[in-house]
PDB file of N, CA and C in Angstrom:
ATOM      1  N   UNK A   1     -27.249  61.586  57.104  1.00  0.00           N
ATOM      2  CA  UNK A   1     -27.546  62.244  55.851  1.00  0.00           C
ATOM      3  C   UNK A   1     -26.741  61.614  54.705  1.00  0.00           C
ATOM      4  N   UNK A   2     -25.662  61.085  55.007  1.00  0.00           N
ATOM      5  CA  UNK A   2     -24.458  60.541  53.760  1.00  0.00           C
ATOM      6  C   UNK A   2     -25.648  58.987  53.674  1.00  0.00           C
ATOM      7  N   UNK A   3     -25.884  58.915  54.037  1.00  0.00           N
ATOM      8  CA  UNK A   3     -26.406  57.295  53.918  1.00  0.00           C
ATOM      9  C   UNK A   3     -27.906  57.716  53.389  1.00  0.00           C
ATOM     10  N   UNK A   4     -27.982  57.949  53.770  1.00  0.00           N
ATOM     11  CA  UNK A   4     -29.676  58.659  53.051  1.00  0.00           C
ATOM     12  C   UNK A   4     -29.028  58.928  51.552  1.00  0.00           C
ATOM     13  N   UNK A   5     -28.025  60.038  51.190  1.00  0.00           N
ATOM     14  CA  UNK A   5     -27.895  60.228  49.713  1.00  0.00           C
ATOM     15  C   UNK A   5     -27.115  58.862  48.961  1.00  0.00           C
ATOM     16  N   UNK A   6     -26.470  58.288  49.824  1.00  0.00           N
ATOM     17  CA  UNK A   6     -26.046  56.941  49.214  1.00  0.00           C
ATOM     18  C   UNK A   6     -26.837  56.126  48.911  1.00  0.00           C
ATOM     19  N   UNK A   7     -27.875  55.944  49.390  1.00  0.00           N
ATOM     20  CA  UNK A   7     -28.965  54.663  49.230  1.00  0.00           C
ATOM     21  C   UNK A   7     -29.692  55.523  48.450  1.00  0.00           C
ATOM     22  N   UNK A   8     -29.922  56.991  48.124  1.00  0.00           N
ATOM     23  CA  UNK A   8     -30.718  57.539  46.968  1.00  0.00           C
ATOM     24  C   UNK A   8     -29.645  57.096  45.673  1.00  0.00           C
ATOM     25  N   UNK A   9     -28.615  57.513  45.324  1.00  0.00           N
ATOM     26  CA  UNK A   9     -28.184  57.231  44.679  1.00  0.00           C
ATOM     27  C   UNK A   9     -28.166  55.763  44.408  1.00  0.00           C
ATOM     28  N   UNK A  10     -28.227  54.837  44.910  1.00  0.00           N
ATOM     29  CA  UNK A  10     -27.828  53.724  44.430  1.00  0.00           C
ATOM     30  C   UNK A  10     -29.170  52.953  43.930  1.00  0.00           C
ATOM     31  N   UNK A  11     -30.329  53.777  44.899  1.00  0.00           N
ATOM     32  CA  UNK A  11     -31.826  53.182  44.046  1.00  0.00           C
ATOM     33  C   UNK A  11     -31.995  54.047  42.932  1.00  0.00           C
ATOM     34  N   UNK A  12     -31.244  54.906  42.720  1.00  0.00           N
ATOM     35  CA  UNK A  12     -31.563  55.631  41.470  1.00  0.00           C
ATOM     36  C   UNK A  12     -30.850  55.100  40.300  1.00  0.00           C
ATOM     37  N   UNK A  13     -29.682  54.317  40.792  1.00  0.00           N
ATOM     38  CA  UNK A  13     -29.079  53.500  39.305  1.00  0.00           C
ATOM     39  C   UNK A  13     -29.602  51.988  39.143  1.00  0.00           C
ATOM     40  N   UNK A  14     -30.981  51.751  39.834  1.00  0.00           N
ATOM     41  CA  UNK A  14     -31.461  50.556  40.136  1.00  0.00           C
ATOM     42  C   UNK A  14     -32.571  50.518  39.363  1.00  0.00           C
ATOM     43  N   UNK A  15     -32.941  51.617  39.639  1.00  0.00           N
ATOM     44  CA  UNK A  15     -34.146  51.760  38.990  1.00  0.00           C
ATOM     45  C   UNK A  15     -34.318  52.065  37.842  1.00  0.00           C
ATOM     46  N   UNK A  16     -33.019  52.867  37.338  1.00  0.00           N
ATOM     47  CA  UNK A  16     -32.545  53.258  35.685  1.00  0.00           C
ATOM     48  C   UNK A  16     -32.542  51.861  34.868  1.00  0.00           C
ATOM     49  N   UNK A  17     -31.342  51.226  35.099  1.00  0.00           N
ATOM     50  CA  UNK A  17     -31.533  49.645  34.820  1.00  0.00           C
ATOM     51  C   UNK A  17     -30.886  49.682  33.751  1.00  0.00           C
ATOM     52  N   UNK A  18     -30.379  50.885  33.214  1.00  0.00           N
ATOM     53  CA  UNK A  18     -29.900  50.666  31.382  1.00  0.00           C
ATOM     54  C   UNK A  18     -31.236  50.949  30.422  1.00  0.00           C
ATOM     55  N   UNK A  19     -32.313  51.561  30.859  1.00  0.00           N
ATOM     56  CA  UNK A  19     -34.024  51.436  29.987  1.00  0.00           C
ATOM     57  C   UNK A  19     -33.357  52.336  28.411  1.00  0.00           C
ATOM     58  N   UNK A  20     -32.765  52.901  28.435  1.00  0.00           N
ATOM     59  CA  UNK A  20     -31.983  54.087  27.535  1.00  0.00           C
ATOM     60  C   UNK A  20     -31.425  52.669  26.226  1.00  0.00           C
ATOM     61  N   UNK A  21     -31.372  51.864  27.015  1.00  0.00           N
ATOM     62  CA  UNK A  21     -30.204  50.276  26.006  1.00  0.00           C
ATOM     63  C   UNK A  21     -31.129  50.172  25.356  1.00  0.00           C
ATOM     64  N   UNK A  22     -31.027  49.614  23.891  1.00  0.00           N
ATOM     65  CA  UNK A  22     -31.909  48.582  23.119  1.00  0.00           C
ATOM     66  C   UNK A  22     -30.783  47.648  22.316  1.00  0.00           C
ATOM     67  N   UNK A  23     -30.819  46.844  22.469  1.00  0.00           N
ATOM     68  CA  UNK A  23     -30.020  45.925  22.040  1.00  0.00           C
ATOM     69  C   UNK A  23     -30.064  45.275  20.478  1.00  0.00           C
ATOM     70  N   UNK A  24     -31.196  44.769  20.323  1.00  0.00           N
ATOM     71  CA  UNK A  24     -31.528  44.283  18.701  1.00  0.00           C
ATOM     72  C   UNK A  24     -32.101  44.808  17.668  1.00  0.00           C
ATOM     73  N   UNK A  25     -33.048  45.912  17.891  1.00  0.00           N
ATOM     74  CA  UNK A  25     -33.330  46.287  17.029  1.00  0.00           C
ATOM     75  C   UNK A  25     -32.228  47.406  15.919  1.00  0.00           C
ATOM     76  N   UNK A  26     -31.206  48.093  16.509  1.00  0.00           N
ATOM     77  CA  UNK A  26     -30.422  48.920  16.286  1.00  0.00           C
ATOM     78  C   UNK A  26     -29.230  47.500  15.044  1.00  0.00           C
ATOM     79  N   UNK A  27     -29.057  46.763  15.526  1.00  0.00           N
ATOM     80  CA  UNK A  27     -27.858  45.999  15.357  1.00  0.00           C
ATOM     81  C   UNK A  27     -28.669  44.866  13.944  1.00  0.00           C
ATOM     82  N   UNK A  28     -30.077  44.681  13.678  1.00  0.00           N
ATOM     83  CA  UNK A  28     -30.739  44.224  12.688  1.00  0.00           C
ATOM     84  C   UNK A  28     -30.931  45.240  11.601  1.00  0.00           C
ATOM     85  N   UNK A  29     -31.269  46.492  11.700  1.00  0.00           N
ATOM     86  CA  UNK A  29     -31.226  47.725  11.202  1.00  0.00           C
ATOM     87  C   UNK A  29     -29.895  47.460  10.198  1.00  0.00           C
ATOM     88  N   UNK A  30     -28.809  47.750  11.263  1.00  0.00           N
ATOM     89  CA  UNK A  30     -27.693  47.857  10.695  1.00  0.00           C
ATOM     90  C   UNK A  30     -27.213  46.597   9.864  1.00  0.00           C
ATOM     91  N   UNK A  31     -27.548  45.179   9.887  1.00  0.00           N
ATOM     92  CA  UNK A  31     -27.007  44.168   9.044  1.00  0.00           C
ATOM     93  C   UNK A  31     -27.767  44.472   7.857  1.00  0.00           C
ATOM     94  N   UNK A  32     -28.945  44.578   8.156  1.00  0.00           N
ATOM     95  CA  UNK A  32     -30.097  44.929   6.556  1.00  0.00           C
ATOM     96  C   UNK A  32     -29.252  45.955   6.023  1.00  0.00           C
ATOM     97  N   UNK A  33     -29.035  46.921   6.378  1.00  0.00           N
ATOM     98  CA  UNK A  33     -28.289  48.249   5.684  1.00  0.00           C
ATOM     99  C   UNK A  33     -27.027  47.739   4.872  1.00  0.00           C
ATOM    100  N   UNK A  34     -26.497  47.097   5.553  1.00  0.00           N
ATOM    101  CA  UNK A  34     -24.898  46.733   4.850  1.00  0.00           C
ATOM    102  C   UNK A  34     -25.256  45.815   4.160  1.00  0.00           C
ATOM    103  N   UNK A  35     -26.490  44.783   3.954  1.00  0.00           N
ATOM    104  CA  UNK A  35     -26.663  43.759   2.931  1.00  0.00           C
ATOM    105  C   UNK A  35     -27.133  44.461   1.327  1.00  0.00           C
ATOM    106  N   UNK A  36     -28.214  45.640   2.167  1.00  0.00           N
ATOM    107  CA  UNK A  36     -28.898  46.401   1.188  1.00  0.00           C
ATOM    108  C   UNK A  36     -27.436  46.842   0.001  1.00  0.00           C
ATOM    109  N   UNK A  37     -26.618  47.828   1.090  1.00  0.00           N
ATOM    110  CA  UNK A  37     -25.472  48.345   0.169  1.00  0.00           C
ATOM    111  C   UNK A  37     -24.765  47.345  -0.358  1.00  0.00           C
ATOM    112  N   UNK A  38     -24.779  46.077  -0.259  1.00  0.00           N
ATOM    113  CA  UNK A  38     -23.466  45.451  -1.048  1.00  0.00           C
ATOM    114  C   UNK A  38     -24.644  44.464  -1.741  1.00  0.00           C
ATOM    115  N   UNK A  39     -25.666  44.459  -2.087  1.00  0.00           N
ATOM    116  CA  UNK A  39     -26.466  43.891  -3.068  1.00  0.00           C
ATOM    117  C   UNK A  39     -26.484  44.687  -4.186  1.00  0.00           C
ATOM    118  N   UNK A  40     -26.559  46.115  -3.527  1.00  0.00           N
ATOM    119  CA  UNK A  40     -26.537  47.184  -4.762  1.00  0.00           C
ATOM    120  C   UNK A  40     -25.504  47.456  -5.353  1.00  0.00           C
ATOM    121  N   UNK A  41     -24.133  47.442  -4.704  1.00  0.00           N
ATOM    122  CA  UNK A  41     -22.742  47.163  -5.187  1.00  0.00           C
ATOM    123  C   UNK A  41     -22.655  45.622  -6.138  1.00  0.00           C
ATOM    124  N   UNK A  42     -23.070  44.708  -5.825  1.00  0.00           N
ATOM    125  CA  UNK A  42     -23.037  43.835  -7.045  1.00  0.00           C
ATOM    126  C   UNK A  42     -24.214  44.445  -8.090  1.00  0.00           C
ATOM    127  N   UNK A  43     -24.778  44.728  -8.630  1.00  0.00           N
ATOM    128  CA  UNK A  43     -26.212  45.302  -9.153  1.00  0.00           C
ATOM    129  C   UNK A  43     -25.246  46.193  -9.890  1.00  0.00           C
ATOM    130  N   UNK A  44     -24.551  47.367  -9.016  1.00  0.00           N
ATOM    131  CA  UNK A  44     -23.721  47.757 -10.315  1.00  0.00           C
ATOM    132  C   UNK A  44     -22.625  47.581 -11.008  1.00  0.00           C
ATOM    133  N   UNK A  45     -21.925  46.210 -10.371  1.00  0.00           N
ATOM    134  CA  UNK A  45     -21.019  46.273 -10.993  1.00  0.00           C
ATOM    135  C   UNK A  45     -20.900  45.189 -12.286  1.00  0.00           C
ATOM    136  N   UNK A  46     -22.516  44.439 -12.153  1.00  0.00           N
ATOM    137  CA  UNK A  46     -23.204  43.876 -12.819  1.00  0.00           C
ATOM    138  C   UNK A  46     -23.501  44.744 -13.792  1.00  0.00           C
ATOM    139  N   UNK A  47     -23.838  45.471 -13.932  1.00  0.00           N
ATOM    140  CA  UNK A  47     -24.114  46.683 -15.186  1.00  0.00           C
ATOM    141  C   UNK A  47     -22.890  46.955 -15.381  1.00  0.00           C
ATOM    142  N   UNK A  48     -22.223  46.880 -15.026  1.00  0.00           N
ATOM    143  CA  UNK A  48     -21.211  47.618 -15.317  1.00  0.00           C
ATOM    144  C   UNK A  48     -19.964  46.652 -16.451  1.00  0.00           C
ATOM    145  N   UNK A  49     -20.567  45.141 -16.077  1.00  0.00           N
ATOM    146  CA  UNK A  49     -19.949  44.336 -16.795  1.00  0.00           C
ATOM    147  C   UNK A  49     -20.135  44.112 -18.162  1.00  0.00           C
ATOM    148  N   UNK A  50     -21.541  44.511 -17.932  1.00  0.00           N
ATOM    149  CA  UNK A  50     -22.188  44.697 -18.953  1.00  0.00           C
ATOM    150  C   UNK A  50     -22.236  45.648 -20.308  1.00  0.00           C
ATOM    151  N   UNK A  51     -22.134  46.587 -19.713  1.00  0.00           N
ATOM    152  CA  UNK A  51     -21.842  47.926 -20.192  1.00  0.00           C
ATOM    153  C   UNK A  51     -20.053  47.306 -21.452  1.00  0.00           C
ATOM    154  N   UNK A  52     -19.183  47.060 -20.262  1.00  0.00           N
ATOM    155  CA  UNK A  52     -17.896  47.050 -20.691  1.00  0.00           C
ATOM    156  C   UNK A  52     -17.878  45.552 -21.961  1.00  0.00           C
ATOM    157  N   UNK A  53     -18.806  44.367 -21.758  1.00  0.00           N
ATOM    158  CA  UNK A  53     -18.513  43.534 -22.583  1.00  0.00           C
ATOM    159  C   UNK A  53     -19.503  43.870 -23.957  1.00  0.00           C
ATOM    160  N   UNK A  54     -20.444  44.937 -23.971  1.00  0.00           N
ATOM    161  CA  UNK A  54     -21.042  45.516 -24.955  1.00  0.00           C
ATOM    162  C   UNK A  54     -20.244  46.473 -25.826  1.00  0.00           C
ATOM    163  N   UNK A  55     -18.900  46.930 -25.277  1.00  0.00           N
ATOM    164  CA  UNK A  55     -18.113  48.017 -25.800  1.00  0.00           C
ATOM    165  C   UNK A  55     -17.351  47.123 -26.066  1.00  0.00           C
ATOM    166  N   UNK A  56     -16.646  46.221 -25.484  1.00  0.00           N
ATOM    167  CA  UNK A  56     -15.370  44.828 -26.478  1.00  0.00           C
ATOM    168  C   UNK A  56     -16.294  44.804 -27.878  1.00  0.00           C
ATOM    169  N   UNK A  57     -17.547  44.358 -27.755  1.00  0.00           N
ATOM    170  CA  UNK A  57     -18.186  43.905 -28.653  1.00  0.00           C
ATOM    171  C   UNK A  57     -18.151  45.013 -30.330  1.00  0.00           C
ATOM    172  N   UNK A  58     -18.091  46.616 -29.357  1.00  0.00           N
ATOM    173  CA  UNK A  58     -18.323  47.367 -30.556  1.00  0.00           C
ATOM    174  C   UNK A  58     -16.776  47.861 -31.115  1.00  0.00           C
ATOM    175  N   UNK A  59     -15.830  47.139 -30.341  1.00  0.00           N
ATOM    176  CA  UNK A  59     -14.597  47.496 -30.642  1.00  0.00           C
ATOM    177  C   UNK A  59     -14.141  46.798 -31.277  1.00  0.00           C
ATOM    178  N   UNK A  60     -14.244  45.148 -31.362  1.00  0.00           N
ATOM    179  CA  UNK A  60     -14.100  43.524 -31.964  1.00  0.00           C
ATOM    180  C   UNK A  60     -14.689  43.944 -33.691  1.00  0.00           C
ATOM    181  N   UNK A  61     -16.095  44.710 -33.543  1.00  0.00           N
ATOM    182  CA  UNK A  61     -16.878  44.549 -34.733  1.00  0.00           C
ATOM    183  C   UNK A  61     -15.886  46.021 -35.721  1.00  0.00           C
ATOM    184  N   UNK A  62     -15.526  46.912 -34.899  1.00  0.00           N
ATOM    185  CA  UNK A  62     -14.995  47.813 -35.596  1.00  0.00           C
ATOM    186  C   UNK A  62     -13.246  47.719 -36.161  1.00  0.00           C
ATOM    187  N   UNK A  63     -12.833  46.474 -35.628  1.00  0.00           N
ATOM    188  CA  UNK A  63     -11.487  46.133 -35.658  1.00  0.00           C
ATOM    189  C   UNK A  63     -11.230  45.218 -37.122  1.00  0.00           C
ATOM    190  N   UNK A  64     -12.523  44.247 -37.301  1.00  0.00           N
ATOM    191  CA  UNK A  64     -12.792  43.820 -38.592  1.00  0.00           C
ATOM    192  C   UNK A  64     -13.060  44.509 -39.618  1.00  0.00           C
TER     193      UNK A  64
END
């Protein structure tokens, strides 16, 4: 009977195989995501440069 549940058990982690794993699609997901966020992090800090060298500008013109 021990050998009967041993050889069940052991075709039962044979047959599992890891099917639950996915390997690439999870890990492509995730590089797009972090490219997405730090494209948009330059994007604003691009505005943002913007923003700030438009205000030198109104501070330069108000200083004259």
């Amino acid at each position: 009977m021990k050998k009967l549940l041993l050889v069940m058990t052991v075709v039962g982690f044979v047959a599992c195989n890891n099917s639950s794993e996915s390997s690439t699609p999870a890990a492509d997901s995730t590089v797009k995501a972090a490219e997405t966020t730090i494209d948009s992090a330059h994007a604003a800090i691009d505005s943002a440069k913007t923003v700030i060298d438009s205000a030198k500008k109104v501070v330069d013109s108000v200083k004259k």
